[in-house]
N, C-alpha and C. Protein backbone atom coordinates (compact mmCIF):
# COMPACT_ATOMS: atom_id res chain seq x y z
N UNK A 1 0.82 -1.19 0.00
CA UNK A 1 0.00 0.00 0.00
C UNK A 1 0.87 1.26 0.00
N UNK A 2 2.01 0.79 0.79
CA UNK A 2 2.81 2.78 1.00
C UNK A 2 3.20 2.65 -0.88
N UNK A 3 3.64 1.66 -1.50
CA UNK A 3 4.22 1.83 -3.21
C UNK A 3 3.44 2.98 -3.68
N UNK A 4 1.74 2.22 -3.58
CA UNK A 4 0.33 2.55 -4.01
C UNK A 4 0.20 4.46 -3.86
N UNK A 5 0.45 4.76 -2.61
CA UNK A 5 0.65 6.02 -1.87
C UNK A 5 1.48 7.30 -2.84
N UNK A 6 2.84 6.36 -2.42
CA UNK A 6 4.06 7.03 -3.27
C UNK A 6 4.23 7.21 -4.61
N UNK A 7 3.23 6.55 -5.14
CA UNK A 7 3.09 6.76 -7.06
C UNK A 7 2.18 7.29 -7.21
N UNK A 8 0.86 7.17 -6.14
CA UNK A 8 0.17 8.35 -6.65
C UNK A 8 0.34 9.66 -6.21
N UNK A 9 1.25 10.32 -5.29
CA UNK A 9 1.55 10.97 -4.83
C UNK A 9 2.56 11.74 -5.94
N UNK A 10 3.69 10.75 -6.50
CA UNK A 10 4.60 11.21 -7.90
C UNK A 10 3.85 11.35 -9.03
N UNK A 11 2.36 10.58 -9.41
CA UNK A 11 1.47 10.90 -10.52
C UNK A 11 0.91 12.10 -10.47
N UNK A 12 0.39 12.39 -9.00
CA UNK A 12 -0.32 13.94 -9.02
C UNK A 12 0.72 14.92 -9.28
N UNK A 13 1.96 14.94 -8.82
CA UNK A 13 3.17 16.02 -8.70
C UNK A 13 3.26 16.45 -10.16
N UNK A 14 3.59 14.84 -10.97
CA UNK A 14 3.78 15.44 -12.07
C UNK A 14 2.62 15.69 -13.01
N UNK A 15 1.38 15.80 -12.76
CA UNK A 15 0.72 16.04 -13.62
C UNK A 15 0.14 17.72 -13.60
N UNK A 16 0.68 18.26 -11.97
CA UNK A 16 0.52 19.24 -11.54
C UNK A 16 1.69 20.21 -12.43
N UNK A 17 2.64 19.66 -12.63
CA UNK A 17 3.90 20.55 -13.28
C UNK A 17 3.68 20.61 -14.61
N UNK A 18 3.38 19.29 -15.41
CA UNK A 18 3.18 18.90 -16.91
C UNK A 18 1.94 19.42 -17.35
N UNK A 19 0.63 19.55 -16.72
CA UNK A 19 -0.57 20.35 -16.86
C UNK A 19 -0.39 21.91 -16.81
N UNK A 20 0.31 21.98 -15.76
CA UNK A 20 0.04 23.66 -15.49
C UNK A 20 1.34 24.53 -16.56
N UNK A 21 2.56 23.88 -16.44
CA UNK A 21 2.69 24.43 -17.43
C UNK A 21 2.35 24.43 -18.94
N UNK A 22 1.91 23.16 -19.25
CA UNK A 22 1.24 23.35 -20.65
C UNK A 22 -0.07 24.54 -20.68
N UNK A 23 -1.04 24.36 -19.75
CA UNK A 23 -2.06 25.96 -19.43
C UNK A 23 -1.28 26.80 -19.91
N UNK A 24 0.11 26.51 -18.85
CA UNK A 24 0.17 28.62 -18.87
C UNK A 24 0.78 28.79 -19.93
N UNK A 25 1.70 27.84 -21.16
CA UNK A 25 2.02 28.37 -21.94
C UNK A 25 0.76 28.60 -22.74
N UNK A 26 0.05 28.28 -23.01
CA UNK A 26 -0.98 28.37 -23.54
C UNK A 26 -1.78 29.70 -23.68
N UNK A 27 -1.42 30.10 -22.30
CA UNK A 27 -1.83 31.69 -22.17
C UNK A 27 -0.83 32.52 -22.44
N UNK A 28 0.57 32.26 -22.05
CA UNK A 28 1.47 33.65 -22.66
C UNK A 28 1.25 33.03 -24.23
N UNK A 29 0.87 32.32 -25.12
CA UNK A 29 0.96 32.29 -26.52
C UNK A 29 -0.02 33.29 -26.93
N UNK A 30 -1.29 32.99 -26.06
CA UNK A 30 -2.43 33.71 -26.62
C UNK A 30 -2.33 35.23 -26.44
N UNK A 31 -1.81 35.52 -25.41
CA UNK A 31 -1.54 37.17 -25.15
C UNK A 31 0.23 37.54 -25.66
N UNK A 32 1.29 36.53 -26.21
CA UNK A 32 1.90 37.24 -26.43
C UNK A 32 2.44 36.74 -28.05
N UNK A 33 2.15 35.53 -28.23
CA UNK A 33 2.31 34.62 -29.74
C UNK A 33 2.54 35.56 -30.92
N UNK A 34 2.06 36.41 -30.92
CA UNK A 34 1.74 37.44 -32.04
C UNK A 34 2.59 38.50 -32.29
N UNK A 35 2.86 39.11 -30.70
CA UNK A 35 4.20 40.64 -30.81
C UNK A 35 4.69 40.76 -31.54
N UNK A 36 4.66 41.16 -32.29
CA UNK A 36 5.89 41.97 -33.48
C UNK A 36 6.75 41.29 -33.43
N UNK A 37 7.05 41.94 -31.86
CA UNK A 37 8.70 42.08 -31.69
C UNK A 37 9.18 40.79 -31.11
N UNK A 38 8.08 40.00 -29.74
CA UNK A 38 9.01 39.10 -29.16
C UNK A 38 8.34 37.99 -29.42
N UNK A 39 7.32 38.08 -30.42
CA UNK A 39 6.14 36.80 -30.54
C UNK A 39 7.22 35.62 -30.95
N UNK A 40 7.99 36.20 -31.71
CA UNK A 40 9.18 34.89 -32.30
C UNK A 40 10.51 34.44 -31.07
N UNK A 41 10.04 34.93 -30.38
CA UNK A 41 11.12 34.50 -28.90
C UNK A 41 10.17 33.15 -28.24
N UNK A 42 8.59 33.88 -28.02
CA UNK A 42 7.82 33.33 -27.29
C UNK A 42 7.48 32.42 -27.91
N UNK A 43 7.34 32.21 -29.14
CA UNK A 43 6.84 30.71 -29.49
C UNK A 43 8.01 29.63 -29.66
N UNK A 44 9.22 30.12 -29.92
CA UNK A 44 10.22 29.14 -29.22
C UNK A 44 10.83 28.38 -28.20
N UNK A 45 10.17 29.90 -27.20
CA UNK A 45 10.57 29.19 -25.83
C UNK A 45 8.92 28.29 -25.67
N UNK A 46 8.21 28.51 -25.94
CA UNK A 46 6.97 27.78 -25.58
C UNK A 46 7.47 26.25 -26.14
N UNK A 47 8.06 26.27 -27.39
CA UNK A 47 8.38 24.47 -28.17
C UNK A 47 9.52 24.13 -27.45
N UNK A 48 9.87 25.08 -26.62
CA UNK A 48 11.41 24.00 -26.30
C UNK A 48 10.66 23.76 -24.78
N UNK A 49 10.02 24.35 -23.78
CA UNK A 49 9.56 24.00 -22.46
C UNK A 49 8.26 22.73 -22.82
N UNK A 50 7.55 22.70 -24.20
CA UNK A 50 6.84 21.45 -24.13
C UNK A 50 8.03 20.47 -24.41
N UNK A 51 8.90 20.81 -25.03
CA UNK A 51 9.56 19.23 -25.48
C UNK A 51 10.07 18.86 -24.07
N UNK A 52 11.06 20.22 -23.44
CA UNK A 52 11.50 19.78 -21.83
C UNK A 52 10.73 18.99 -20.69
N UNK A 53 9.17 19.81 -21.01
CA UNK A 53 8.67 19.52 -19.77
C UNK A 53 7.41 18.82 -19.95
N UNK A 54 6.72 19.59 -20.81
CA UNK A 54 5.29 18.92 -20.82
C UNK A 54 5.29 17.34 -21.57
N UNK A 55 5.99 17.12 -22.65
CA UNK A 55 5.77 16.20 -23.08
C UNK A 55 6.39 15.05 -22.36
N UNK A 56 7.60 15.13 -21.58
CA UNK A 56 7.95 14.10 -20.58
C UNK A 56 6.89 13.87 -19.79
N UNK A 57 6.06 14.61 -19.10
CA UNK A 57 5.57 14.73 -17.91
C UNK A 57 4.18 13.91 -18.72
N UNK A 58 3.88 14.21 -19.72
CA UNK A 58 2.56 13.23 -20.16
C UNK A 58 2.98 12.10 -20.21
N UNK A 59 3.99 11.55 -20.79
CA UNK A 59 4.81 10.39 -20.89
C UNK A 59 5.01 9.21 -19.26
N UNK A 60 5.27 10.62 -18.62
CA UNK A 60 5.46 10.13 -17.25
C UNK A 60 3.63 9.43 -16.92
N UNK A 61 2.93 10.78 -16.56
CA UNK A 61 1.86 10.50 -16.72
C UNK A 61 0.88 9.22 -16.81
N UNK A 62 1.24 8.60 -17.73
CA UNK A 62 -0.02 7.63 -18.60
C UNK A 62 1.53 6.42 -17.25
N UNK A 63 2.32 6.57 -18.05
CA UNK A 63 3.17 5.59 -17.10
C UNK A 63 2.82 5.42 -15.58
N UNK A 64 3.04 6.40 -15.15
CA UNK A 64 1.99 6.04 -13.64
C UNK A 64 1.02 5.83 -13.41
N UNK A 65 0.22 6.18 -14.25
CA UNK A 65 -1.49 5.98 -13.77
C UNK A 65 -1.29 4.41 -14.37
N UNK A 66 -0.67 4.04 -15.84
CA UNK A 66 -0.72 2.49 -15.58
C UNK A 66 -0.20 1.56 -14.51
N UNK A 67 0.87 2.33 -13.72
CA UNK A 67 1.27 1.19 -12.82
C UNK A 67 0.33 1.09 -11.65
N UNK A 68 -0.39 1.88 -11.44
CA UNK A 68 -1.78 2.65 -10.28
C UNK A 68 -2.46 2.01 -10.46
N UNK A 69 -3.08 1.86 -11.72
CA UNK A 69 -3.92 0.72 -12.65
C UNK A 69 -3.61 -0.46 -12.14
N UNK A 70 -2.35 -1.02 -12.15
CA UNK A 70 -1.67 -2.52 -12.05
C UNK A 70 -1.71 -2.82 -10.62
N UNK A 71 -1.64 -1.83 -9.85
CA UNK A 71 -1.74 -2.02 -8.28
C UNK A 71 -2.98 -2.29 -7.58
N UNK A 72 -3.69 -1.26 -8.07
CA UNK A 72 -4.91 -1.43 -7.26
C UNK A 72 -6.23 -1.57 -7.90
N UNK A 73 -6.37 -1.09 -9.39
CA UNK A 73 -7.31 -1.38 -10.12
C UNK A 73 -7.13 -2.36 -11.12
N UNK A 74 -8.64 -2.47 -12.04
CA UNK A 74 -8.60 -3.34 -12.84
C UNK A 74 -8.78 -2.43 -14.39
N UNK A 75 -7.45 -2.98 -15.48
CA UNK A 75 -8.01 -2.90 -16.60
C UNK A 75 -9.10 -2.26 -17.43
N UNK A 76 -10.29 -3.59 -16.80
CA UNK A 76 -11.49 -3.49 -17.34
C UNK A 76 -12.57 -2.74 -16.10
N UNK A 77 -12.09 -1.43 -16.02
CA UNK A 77 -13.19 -0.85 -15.84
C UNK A 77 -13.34 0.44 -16.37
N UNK A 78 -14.57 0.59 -16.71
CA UNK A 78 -14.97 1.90 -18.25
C UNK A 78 -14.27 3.15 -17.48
N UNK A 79 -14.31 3.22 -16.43
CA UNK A 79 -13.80 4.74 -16.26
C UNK A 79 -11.98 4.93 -16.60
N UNK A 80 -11.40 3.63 -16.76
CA UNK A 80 -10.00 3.39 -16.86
C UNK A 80 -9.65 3.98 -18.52
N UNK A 81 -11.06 2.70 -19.16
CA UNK A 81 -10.83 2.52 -20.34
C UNK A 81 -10.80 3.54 -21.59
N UNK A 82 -11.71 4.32 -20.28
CA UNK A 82 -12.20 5.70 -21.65
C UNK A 82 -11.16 7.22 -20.63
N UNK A 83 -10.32 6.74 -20.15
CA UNK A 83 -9.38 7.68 -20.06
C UNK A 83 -8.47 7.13 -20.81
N UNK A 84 -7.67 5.84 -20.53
CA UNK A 84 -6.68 5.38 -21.79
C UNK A 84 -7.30 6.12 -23.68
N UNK A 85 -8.46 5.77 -23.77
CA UNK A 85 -8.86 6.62 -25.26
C UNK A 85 -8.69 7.63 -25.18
N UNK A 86 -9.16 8.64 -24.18
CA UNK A 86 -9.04 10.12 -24.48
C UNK A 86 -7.65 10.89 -24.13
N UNK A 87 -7.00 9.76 -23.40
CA UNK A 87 -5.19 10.14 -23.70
C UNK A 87 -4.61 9.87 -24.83
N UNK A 88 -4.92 8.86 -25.65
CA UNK A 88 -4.48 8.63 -27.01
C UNK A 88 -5.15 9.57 -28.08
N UNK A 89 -6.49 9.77 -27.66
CA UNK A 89 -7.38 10.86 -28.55
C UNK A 89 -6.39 12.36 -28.06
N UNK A 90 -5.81 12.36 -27.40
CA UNK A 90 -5.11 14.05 -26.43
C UNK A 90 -4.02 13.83 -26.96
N UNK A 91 -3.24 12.93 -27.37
CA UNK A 91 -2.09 12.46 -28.06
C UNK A 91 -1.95 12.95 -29.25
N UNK A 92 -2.92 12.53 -29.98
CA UNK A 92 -3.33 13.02 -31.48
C UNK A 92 -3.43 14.49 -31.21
N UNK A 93 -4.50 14.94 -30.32
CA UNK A 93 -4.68 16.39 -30.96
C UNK A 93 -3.47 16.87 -30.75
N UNK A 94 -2.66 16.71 -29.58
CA UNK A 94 -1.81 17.74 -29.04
C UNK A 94 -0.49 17.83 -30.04
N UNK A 95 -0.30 16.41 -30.86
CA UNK A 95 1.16 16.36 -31.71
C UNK A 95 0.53 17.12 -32.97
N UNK A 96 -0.88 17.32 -33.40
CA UNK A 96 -1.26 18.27 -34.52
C UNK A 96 -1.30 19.57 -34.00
N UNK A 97 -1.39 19.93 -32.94
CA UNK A 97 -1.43 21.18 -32.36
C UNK A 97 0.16 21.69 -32.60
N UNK A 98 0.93 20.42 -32.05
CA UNK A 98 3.04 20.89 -32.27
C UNK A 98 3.12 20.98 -33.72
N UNK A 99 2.38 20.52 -33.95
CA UNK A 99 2.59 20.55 -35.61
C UNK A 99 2.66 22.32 -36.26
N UNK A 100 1.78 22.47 -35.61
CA UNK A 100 1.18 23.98 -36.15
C UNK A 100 2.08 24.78 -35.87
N UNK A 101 2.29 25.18 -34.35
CA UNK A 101 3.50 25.33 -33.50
C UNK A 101 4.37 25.40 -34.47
N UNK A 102 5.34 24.58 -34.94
CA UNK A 102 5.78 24.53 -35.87
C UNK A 102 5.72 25.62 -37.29
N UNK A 103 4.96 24.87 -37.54
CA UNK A 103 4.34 25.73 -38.75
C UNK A 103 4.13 27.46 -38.49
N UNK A 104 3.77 27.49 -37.23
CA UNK A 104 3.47 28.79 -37.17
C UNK A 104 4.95 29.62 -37.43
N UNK A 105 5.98 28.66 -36.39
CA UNK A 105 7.44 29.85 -36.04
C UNK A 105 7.65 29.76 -37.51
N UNK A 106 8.25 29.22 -38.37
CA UNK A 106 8.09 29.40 -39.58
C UNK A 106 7.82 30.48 -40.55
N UNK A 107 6.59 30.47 -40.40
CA UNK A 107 5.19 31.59 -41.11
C UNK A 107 5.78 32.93 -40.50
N UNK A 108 6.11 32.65 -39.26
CA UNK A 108 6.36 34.29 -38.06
C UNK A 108 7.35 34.68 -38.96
N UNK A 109 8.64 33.66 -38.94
CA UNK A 109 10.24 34.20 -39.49
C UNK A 109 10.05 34.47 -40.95
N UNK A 110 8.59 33.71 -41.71
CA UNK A 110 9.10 34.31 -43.02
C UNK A 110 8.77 35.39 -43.23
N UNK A 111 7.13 35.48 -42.98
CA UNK A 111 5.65 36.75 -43.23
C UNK A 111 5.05 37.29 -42.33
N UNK A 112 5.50 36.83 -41.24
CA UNK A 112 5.81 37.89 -39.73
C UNK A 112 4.31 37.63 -39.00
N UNK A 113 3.99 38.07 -38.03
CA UNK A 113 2.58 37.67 -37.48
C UNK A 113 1.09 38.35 -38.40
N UNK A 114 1.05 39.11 -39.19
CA UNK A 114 0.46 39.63 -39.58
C UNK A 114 -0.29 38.93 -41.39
N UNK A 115 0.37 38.24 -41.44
CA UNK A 115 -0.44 37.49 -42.78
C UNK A 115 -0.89 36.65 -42.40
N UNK A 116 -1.76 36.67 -43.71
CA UNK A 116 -3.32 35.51 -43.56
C UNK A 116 -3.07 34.10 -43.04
N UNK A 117 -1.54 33.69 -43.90
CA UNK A 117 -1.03 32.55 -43.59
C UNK A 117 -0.27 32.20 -41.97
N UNK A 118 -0.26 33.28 -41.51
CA UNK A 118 0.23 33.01 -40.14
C UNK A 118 -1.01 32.94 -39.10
N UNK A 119 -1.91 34.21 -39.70
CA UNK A 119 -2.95 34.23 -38.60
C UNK A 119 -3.88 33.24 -38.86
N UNK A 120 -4.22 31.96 -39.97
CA UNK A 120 -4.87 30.90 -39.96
C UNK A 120 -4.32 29.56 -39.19
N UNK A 121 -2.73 29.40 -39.42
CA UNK A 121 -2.10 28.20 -38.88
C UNK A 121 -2.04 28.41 -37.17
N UNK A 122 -2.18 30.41 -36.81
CA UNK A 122 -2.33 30.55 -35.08
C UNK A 122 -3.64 29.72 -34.75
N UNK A 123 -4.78 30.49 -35.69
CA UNK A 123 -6.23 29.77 -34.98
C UNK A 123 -6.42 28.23 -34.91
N UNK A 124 -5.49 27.52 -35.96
CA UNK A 124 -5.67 26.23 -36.11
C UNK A 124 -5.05 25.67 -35.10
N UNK A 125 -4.38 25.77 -34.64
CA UNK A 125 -3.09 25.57 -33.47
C UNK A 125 -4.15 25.83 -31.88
N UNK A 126 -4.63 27.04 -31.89
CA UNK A 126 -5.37 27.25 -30.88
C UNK A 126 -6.80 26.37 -30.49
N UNK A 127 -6.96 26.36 -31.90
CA UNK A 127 -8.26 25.35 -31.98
C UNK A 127 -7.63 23.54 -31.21
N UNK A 128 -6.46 23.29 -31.88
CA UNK A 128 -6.30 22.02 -31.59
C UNK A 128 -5.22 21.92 -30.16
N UNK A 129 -4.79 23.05 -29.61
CA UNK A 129 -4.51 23.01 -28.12
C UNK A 129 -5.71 22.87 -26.85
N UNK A 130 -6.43 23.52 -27.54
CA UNK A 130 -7.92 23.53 -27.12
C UNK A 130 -8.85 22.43 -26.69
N UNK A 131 -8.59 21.49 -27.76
CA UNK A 131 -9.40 20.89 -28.00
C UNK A 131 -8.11 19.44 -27.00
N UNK A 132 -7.15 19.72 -26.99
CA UNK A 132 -6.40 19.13 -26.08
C UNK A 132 -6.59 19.54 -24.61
N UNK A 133 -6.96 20.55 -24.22
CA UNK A 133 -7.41 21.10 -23.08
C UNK A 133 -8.44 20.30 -22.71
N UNK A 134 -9.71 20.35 -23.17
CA UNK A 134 -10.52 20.07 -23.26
C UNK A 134 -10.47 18.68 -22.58
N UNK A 135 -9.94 17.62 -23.69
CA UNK A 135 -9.84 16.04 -23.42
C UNK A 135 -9.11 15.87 -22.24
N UNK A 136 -8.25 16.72 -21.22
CA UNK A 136 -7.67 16.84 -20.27
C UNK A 136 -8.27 17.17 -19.04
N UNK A 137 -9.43 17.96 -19.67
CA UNK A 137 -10.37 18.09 -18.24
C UNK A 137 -11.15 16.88 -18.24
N UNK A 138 -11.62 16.31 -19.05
CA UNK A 138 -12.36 14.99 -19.05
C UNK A 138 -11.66 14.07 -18.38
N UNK A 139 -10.09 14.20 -18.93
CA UNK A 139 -9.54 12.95 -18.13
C UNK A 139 -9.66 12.93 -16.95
N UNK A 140 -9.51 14.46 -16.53
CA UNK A 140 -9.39 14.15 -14.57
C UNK A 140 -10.52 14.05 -14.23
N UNK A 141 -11.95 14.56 -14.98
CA UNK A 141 -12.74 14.55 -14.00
C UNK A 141 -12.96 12.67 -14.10
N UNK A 142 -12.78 11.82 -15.09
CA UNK A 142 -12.98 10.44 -15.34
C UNK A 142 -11.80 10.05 -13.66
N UNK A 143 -10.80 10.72 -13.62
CA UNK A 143 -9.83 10.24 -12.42
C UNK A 143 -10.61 10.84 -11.34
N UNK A 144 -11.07 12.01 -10.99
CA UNK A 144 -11.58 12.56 -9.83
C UNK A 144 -12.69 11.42 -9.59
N UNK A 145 -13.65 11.35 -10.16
CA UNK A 145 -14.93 11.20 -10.27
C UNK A 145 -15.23 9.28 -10.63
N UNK A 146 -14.79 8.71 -10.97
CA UNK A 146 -14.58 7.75 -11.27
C UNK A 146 -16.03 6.88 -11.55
N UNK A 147 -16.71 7.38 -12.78
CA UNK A 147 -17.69 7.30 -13.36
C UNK A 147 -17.77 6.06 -13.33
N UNK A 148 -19.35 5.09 -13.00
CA UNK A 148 -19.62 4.08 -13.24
C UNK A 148 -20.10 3.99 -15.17
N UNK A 149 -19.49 3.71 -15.87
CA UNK A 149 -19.78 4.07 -17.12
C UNK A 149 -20.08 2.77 -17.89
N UNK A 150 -21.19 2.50 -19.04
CA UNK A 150 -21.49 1.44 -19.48
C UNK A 150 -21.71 1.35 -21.01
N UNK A 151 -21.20 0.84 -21.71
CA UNK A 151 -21.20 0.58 -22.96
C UNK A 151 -21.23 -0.59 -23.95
């Protein structure tokens, strides 16, 4: 039981560090992504702190809640099952979201924040961080809440 304790104790830590900073970059992008001047600082440092931090920490993540899984729960129960999907569904959006990311610093260094082509690949990016947000609140409340769910 103390294992049981101590991993979920290292699962919450890091999901507290790997969550919150993915949020907050999320918010200096939205209020600063764009600047003229430092929008092309800020969306770099935003891709190098997900590769540092957030994306380990999801990695970590799914890794602990499976061994949590292996300890004290079972597999087969729907509230497990349909968080394992909507982490793989959060998987998808979030590596099309880096994608954009991508795409965007790009667009910034060639045609600067102000063309069509930059300000469509921002909304698309925002749309699919979003929509990674989103599947992230589901997950916890599926962990908080631990839905009797039937399908």
């Amino acid at each position: 039981m103390i294992e049981y304790v101590w991993l979920k104790f290292l699962h919450i830590l890091i999901a507290i560090i790997a969550l919150g900073t993915s949020a907050g970059l999320g918010i200096v992008m939205e209020f600063y992504g764009d600047h003229p001047v430092h929008g092309l600082f800020v969306l770099r440092a935003v891709q190098r702190l997900v590769a540092l931090v957030v994306i380990p920490g999801y990695l970590l993540m799914v890794v602990t809640g499976l061994w949590l899984t292996h300890l004290s729960w079972s597999f087969t129960l729907r509230w497990i099952q349909a968080a394992l999907l909507l982490w793989i569904l959060g998987a998808v959006t979030f590596a099309v979201s880096l994608m954009f990311l991508q795409k965007q610093i790009a667009l910034f260094e060639a045609n600067g924040p102000n063309s069509t082509s930059y300000k469509r690949v921002s909304l698309l990016g925002r749309f699919f961080g979003g929509a990674s947000g989103l599947i992230i609140v589901l997950i916890i409340y599926l962990m908080v809440a631990k839905p009797s769910l039937s399908w």
